[in-house]
Every structure is written in structure tokens, then in C-alpha cells.
N, C-alpha and C. Protein backbone atom coordinates (compact mmCIF):
# COMPACT_ATOMS: atom_id res chain seq x y z
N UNK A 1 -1.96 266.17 222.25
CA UNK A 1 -3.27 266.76 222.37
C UNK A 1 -4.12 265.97 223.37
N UNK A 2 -4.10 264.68 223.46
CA UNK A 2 -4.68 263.99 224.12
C UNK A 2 -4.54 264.33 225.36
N UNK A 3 -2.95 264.34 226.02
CA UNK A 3 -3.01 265.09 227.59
C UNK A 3 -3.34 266.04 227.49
N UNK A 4 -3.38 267.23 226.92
CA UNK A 4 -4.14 268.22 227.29
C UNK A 4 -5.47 267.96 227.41
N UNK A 5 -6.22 267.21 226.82
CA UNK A 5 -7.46 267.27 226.91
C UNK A 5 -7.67 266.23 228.12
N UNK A 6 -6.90 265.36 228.43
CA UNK A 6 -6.75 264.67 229.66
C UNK A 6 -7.11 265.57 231.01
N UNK A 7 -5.98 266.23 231.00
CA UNK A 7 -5.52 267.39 232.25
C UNK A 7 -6.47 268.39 232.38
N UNK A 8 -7.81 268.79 231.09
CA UNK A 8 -8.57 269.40 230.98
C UNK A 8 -7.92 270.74 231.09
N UNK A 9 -6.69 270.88 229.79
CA UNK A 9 -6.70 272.53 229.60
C UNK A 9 -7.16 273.12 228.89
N UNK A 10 -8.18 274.17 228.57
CA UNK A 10 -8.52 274.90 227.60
C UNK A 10 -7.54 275.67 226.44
N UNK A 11 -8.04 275.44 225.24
CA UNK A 11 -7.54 276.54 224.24
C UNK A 11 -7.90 276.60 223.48
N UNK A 12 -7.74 277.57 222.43
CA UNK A 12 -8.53 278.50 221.36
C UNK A 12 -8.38 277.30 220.35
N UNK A 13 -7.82 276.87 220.17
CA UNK A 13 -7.52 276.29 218.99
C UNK A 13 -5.93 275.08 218.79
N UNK A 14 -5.76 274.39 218.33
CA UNK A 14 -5.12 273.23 218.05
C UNK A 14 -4.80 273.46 216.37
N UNK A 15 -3.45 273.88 215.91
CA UNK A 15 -3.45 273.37 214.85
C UNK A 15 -2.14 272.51 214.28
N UNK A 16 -2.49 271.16 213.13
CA UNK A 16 -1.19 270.35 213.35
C UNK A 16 -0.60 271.06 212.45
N UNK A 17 0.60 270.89 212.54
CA UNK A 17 1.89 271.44 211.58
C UNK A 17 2.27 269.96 210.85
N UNK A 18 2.19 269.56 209.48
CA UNK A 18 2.64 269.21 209.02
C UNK A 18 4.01 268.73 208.77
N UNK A 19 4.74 267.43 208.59
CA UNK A 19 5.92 266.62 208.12
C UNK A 19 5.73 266.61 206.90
N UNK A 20 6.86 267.24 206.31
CA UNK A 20 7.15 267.43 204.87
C UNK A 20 7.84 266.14 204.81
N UNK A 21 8.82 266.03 204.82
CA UNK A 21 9.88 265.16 204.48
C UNK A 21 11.00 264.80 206.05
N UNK A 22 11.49 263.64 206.19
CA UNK A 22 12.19 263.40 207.28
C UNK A 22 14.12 263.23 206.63
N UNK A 23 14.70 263.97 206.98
CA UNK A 23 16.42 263.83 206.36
C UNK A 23 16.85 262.77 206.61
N UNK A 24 16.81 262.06 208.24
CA UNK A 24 17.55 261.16 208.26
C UNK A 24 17.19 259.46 207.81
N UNK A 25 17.75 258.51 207.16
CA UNK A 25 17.50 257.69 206.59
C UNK A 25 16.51 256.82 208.16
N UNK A 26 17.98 256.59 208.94
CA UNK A 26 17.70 255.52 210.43
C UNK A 26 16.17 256.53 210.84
N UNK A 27 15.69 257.52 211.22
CA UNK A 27 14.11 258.09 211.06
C UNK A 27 13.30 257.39 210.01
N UNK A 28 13.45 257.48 208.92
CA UNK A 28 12.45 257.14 207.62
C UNK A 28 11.57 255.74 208.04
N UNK A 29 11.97 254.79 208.90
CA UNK A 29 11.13 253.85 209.28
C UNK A 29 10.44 253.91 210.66
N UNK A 30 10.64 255.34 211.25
CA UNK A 30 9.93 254.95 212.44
C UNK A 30 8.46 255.91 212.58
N UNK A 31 7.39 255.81 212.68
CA UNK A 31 5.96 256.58 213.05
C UNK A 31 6.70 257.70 213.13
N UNK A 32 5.91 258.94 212.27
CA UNK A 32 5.51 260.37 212.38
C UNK A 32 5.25 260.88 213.37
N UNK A 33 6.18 261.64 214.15
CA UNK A 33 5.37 262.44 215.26
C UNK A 33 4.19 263.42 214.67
N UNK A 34 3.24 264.06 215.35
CA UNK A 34 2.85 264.83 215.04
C UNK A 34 2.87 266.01 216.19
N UNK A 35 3.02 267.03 215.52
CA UNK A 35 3.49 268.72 216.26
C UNK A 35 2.16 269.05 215.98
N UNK A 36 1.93 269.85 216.58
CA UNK A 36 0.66 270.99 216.89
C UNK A 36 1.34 272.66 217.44
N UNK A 37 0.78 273.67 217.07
CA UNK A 37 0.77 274.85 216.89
C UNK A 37 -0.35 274.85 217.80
N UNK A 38 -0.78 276.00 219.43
CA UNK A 38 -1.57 275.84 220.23
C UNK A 38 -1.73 277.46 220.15
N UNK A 39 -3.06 277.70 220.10
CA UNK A 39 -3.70 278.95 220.61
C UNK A 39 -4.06 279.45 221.69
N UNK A 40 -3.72 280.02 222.09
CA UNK A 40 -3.79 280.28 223.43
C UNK A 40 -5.57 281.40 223.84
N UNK A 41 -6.28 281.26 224.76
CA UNK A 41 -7.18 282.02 224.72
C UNK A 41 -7.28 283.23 225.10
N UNK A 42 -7.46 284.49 224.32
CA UNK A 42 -6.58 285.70 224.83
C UNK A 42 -7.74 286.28 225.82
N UNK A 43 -6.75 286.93 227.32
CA UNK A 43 -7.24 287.20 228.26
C UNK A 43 -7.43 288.62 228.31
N UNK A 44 -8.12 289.36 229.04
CA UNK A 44 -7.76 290.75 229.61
C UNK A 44 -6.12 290.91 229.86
N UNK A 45 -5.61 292.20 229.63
CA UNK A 45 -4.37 292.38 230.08
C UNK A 45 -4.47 292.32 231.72
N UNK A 46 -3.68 291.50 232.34
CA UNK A 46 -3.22 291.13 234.04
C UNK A 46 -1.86 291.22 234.14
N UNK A 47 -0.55 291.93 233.31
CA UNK A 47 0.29 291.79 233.30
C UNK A 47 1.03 293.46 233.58
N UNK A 48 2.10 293.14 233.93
CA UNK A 48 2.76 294.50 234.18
C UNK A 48 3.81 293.93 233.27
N UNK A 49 4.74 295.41 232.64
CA UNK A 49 5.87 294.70 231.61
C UNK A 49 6.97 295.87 232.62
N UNK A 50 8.11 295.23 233.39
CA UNK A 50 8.71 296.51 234.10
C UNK A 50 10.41 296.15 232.96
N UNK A 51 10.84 297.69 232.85
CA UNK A 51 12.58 297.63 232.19
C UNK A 51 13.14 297.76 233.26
N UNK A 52 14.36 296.98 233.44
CA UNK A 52 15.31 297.34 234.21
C UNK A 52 16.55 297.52 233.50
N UNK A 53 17.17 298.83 234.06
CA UNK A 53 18.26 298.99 232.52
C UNK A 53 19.60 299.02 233.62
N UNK A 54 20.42 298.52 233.11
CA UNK A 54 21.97 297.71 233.76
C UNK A 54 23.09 298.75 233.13
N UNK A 55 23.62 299.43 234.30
CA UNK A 55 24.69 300.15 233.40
C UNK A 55 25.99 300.14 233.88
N UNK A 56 25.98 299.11 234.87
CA UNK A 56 27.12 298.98 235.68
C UNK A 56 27.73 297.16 235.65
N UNK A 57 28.89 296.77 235.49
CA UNK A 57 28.82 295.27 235.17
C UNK A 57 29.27 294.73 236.73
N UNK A 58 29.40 293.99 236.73
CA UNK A 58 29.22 293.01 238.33
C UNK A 58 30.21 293.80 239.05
N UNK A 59 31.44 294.11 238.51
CA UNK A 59 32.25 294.97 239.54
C UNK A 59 32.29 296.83 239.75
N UNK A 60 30.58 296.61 239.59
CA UNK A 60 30.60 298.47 239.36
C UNK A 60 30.83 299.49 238.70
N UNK A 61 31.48 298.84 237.48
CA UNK A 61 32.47 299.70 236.55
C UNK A 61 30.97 300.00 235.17
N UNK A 62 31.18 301.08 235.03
CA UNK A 62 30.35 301.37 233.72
C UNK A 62 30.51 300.91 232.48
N UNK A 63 28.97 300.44 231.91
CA UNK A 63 29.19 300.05 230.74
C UNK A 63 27.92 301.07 230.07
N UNK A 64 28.37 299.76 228.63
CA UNK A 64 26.65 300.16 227.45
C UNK A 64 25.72 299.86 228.47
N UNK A 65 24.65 300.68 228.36
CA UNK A 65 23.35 300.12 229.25
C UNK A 65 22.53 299.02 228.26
N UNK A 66 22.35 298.27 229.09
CA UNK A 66 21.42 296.98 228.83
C UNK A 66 20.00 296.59 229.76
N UNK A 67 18.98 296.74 228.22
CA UNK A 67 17.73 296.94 228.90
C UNK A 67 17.30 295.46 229.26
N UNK A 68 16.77 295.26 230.43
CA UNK A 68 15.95 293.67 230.53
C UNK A 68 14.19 293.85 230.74
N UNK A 69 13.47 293.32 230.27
CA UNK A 69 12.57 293.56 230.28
C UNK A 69 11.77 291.99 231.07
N UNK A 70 11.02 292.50 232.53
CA UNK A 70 10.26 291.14 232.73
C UNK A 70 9.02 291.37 233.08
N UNK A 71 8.03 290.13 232.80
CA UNK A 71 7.02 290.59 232.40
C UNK A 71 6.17 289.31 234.23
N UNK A 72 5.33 290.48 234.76
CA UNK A 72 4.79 290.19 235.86
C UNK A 72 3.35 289.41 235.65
N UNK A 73 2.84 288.81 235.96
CA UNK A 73 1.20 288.23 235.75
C UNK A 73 0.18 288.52 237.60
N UNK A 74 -0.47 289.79 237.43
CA UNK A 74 -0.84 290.12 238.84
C UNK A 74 -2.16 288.99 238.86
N UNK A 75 -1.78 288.32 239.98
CA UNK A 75 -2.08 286.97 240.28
C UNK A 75 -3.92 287.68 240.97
N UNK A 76 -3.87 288.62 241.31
CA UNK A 76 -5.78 288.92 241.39
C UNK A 76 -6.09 288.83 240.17
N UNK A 77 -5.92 289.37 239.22
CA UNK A 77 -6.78 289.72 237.84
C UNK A 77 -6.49 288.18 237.33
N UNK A 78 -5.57 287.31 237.63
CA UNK A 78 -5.79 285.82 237.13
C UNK A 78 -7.09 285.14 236.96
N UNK A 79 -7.07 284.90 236.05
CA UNK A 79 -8.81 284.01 235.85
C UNK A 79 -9.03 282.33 236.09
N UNK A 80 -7.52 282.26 236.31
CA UNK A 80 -7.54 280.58 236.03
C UNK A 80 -6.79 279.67 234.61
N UNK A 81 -6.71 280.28 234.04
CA UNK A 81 -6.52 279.87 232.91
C UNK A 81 -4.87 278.89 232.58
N UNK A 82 -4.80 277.99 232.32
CA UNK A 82 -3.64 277.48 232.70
C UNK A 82 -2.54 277.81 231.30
N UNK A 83 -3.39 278.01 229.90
CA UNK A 83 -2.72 278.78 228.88
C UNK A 83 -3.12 279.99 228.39
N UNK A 84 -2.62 281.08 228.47
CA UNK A 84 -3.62 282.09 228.42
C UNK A 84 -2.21 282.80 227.34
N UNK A 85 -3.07 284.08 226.13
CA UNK A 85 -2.51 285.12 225.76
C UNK A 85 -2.92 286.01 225.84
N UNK A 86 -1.82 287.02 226.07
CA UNK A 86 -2.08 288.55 226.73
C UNK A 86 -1.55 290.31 225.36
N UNK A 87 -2.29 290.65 225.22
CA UNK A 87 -1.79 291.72 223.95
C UNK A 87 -0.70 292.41 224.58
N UNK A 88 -0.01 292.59 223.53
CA UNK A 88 1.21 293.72 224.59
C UNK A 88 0.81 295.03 223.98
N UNK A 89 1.42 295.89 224.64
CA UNK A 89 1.24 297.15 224.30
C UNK A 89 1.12 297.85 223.05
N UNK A 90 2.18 297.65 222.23
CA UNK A 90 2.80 297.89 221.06
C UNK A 90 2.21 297.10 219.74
N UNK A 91 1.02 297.23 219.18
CA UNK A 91 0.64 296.11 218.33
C UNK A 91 1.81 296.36 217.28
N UNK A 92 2.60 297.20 216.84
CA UNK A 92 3.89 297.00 215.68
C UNK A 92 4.85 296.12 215.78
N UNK A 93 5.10 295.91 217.43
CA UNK A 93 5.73 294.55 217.52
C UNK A 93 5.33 293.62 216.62
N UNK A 94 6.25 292.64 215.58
CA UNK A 94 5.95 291.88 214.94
C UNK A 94 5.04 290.46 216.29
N UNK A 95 5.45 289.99 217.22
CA UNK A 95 4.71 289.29 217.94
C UNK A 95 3.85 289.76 219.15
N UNK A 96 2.86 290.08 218.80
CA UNK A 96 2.44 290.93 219.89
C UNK A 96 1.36 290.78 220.74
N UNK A 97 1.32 289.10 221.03
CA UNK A 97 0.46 288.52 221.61
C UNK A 97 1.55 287.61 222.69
N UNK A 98 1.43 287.67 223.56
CA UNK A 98 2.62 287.38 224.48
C UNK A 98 1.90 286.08 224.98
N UNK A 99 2.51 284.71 225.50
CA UNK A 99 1.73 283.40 225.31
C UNK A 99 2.33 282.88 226.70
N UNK A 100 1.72 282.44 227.81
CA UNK A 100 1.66 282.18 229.27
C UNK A 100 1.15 280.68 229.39
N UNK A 101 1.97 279.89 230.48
CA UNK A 101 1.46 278.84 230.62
C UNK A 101 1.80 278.37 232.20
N UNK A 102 1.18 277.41 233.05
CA UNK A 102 1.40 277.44 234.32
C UNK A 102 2.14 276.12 234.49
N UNK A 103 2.66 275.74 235.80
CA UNK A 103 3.54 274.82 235.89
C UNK A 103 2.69 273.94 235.37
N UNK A 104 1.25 273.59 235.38
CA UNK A 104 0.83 272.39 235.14
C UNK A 104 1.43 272.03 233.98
N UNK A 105 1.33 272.42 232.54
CA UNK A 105 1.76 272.92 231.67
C UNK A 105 3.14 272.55 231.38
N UNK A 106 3.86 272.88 232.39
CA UNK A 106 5.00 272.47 232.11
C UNK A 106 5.40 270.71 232.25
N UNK A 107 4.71 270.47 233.50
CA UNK A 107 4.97 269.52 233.92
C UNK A 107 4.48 268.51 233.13
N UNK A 108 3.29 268.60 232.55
CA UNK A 108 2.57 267.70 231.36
C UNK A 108 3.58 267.83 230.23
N UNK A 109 4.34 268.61 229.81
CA UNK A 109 5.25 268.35 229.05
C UNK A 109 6.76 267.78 229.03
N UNK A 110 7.07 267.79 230.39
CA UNK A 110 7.86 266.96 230.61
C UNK A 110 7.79 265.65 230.73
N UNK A 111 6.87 265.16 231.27
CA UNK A 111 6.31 263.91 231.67
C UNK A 111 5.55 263.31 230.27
N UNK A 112 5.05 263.90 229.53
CA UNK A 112 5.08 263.23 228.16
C UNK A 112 6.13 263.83 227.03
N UNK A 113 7.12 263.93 227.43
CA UNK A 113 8.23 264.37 226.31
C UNK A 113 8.08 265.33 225.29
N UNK A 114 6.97 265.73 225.35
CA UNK A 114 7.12 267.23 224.50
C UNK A 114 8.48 267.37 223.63
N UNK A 115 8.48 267.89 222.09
CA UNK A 115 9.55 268.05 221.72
C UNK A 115 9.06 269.42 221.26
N UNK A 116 9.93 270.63 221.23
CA UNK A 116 9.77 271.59 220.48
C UNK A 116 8.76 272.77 221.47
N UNK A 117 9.18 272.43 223.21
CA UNK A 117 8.56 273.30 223.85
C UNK A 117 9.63 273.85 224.82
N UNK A 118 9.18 275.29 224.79
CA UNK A 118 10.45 275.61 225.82
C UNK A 118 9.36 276.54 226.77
N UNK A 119 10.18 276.90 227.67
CA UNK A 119 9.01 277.62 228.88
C UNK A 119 10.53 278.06 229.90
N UNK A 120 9.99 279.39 229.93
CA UNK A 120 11.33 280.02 231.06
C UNK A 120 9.98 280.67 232.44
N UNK A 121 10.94 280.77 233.60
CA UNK A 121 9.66 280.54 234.88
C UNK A 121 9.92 282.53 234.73
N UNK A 122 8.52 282.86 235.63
CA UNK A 122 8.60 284.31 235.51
C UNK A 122 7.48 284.30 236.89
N UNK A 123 7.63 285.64 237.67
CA UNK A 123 7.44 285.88 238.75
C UNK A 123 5.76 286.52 238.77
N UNK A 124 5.02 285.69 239.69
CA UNK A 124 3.61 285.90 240.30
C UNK A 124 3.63 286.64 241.15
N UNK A 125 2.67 288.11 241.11
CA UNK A 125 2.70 288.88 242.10
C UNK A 125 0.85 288.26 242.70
């Protein structure tokens, strides 16, 4: 939490997740990490969601079609925001707040070891 508030990123909210119990014995003597659960501040929708459906496998030959779905962030309607969430279409989706973060973001988590963050890169129009 501290780098974030270092790096000056905004967000809705911070909440810690609790250590119940630790399994391994060689752990039991060393300091508690503490995890946090991050809110993201939800934006206007700026996103396009496009399917691309695959019905042919690398050598042309037909298959099951397989849908991929990627999700665009149109870089005018960007506000700045370096963590931002966006509603998706479908509120029945059980998750339906879709959660964005920018390289800074990433890079602050690499560089302080982050455990329990993953981030896949996705294309800026």
C-alpha cells in the first residue's frame, strides 16, 4: 500500500484480507505478509469488447469454433487513471466489473514483489 501511495495511484478503496493460519512450520517464524483486496475506481465505459471466433486450426482444416474475446481501452475517452474499473455489458455475468491497470502498475509490482498479482498486456487504441 505504501508504494501505491508513493507512486500516487488512486483507488476506491484498500481492503486487507486477513491470515488465518500459516501450514508450513519453516513460515510460522517469519513476519505476516499482509495482502490487500484493491478497488478500483469505476470509470465511464472507454472500452470496446470485440469476439473473434476461430474455426479453422493452424493448418486450415476445420474445427469446433472457438470464441476469443479481447477487450480494447479507446485511449481518447482515457481519463488518466492508472487503475480503473469498467462495467461490462452483461450485469448477470457473475464478475461484471472488468479491472484495468497501466504498466506503471505493473512495474511497481514487480519491483516490489507483489505476490498474488497477475496482469496480461491488452491493446491501446
Amino acid at each position: 500500500m505504501e508504494g501505491l501511495d508513493r507512486a500516487g495511484i488512486i483507488y476506491r478503496a484498500a481492503i486487507e484480507i486477513p491470515i488465518v493460519s500459516i501450514a508450513s512450520p519453516a513460515l510460522r517464524e517469519t513476519p505476516l505478509p499482509r495482502y490487500y483486496a484493491l478497488e478500483a475506481v469505476e470509470t465511464i465505459p472507454i472500452c470496446q469488447v470485440e469476439e473473434i471466433v476461430h474455426n479453422k486450426n493452424s493448418l486450415g482444416e476445420p474445427m469446433k469454433p472457438k470464441v476469443e474475446k479481447r477487450t480494447r481501452i479507446i485511449a481518447s475517452g482515457w481519463q488518466g487513471s492508472d487503475l480503473l474499473a469498467i462495467r461490462r455489458s452483461k450485469p448477470s455475468e457473475q464478475d461484471y466489473l472488468a479491472r484495468f491497470a497501466t504498466r506503471k502498475i505493473v512495474d511497481l509490482a514487480s519491483s516490489e514483489g507483489w505476490t498474488g498479482f497477475e496482469a496480461e498486456p491488452m491493446q491501446v487504441m
